[in-house]
Protein backbone atom coordinates (compact mmCIF):
# COMPACT_ATOMS: atom_id res chain seq x y z
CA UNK A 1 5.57 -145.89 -48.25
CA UNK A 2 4.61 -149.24 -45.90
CA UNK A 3 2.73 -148.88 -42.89
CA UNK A 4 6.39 -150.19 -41.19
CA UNK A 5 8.05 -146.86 -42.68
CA UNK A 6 5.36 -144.56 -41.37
CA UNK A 7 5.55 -146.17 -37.96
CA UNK A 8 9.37 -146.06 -38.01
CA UNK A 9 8.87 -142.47 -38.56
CA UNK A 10 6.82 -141.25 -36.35
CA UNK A 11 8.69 -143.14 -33.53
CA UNK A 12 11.89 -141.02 -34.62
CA UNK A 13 9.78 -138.04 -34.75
CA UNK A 14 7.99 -138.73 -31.46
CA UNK A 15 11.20 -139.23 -30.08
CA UNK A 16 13.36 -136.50 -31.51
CA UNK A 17 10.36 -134.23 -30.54
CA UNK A 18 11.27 -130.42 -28.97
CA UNK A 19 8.74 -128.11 -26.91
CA UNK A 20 9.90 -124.21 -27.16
CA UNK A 21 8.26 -122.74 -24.22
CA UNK A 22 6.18 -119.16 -25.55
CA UNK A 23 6.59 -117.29 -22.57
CA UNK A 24 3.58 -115.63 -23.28
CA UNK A 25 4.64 -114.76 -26.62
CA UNK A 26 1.92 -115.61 -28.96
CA UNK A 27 -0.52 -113.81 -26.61
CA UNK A 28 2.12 -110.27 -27.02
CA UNK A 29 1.82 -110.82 -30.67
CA UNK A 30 -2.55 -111.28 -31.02
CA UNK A 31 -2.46 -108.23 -28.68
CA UNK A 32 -0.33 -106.15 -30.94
CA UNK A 33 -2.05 -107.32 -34.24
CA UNK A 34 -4.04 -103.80 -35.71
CA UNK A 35 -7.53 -103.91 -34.97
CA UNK A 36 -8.44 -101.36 -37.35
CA UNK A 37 -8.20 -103.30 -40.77
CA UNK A 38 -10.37 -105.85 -39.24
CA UNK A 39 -13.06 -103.80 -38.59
CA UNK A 40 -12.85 -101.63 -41.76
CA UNK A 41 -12.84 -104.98 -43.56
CA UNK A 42 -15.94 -105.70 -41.76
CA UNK A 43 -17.57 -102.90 -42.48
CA UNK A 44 -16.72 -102.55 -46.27
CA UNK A 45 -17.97 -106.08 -46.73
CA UNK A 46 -21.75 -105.56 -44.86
CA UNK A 47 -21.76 -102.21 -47.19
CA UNK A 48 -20.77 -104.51 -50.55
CA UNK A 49 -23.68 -106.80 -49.55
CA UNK A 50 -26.23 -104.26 -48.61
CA UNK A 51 -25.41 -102.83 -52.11
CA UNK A 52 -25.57 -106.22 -54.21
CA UNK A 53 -29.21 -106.88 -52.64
CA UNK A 54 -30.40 -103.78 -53.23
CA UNK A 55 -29.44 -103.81 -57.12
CA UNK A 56 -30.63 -107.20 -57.19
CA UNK A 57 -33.97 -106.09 -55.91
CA UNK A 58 -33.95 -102.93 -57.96
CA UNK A 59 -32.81 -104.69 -61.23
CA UNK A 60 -35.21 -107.69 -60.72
CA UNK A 61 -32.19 -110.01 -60.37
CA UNK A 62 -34.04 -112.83 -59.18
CA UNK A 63 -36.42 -112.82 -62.24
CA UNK A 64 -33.54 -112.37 -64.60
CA UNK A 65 -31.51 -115.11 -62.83
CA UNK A 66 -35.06 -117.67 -63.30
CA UNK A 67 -35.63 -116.40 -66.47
CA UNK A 68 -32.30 -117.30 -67.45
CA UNK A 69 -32.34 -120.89 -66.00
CA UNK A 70 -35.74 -121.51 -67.12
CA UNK A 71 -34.58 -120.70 -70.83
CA UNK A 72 -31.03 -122.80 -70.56
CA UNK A 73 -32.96 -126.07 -69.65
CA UNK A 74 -35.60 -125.20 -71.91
CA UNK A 75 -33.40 -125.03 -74.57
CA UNK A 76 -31.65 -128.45 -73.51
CA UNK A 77 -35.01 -130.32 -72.94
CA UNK A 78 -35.52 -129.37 -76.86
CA UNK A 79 -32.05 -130.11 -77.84
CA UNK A 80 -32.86 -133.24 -76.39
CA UNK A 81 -35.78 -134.62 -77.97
CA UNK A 82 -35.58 -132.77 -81.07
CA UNK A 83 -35.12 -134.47 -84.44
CA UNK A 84 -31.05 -133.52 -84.12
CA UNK A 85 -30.08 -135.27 -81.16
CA UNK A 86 -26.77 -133.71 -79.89
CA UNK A 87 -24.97 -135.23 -78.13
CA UNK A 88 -22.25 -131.82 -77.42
CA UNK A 89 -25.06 -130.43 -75.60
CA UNK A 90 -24.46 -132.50 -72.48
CA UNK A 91 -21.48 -132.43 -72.35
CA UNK A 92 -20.48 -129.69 -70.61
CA UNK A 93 -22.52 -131.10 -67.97
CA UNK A 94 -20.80 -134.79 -68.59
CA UNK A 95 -17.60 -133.18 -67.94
CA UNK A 96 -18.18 -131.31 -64.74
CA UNK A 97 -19.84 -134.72 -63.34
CA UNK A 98 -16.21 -136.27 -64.44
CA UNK A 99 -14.52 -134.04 -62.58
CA UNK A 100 -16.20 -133.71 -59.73
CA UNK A 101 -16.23 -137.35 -59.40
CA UNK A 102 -12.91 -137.91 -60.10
CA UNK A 103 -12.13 -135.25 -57.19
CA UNK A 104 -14.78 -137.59 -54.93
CA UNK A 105 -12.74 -140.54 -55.57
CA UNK A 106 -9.12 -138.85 -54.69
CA UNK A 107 -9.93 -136.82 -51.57
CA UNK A 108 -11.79 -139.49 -50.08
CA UNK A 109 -10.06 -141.00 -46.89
CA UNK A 110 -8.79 -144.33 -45.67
């Protein structure tokens, strides 16, 4: 669309533009709206994370999730400047730089 349609538009919508008056609606509704779930949600989540960091310190998840790392770019530092340069090791990482730079460029506003 030209700039001259989206003008023409929102003049028409501008206006053709109606106000419904709430009456105090919306505020009836928020006020009838179950506080209960939102609490027990609350709660439920602060006992889910209480859990995951305690079997992440009783597990030694940090050292598993360093050790982990440590041996993944290990492993692609010698895939790298081995004898048998591959080139399918990167890219997974190639690909995930594609895409998130494609999704830069398109999201990215006038």
């Amino acid at each position: 669309m030209s700039n001259n349609d989206e003008q023409r538009i929102r003049q028409f919508m501008q206006a053709h533009k109606h106000e419904i008056a709430d009456n105090g609606f919306s505020r009836r509704v928020m006020r009838r709206l179950p506080t209960q779930a939102k609490v027990l949600s609350d709660v439920l989540t602060a006992i889910c994370v209480v859990l995951c960091a305690t079997l992440l310190y009783v597990f030694d998840g940090v050292n598993v999730i360093l050790d982990s790392l440590h041996s993944f770019f290990q492993y692609q530092m010698w895939s790298l400047v081995s004898n048998n340069f591959n080139l399918s090791t990167l890219l997974p990482a190639f690909a995930v730089l594609v895409y998130f730079g494609i999704h830069k460029a398109c999201t990215v506003k006038e």
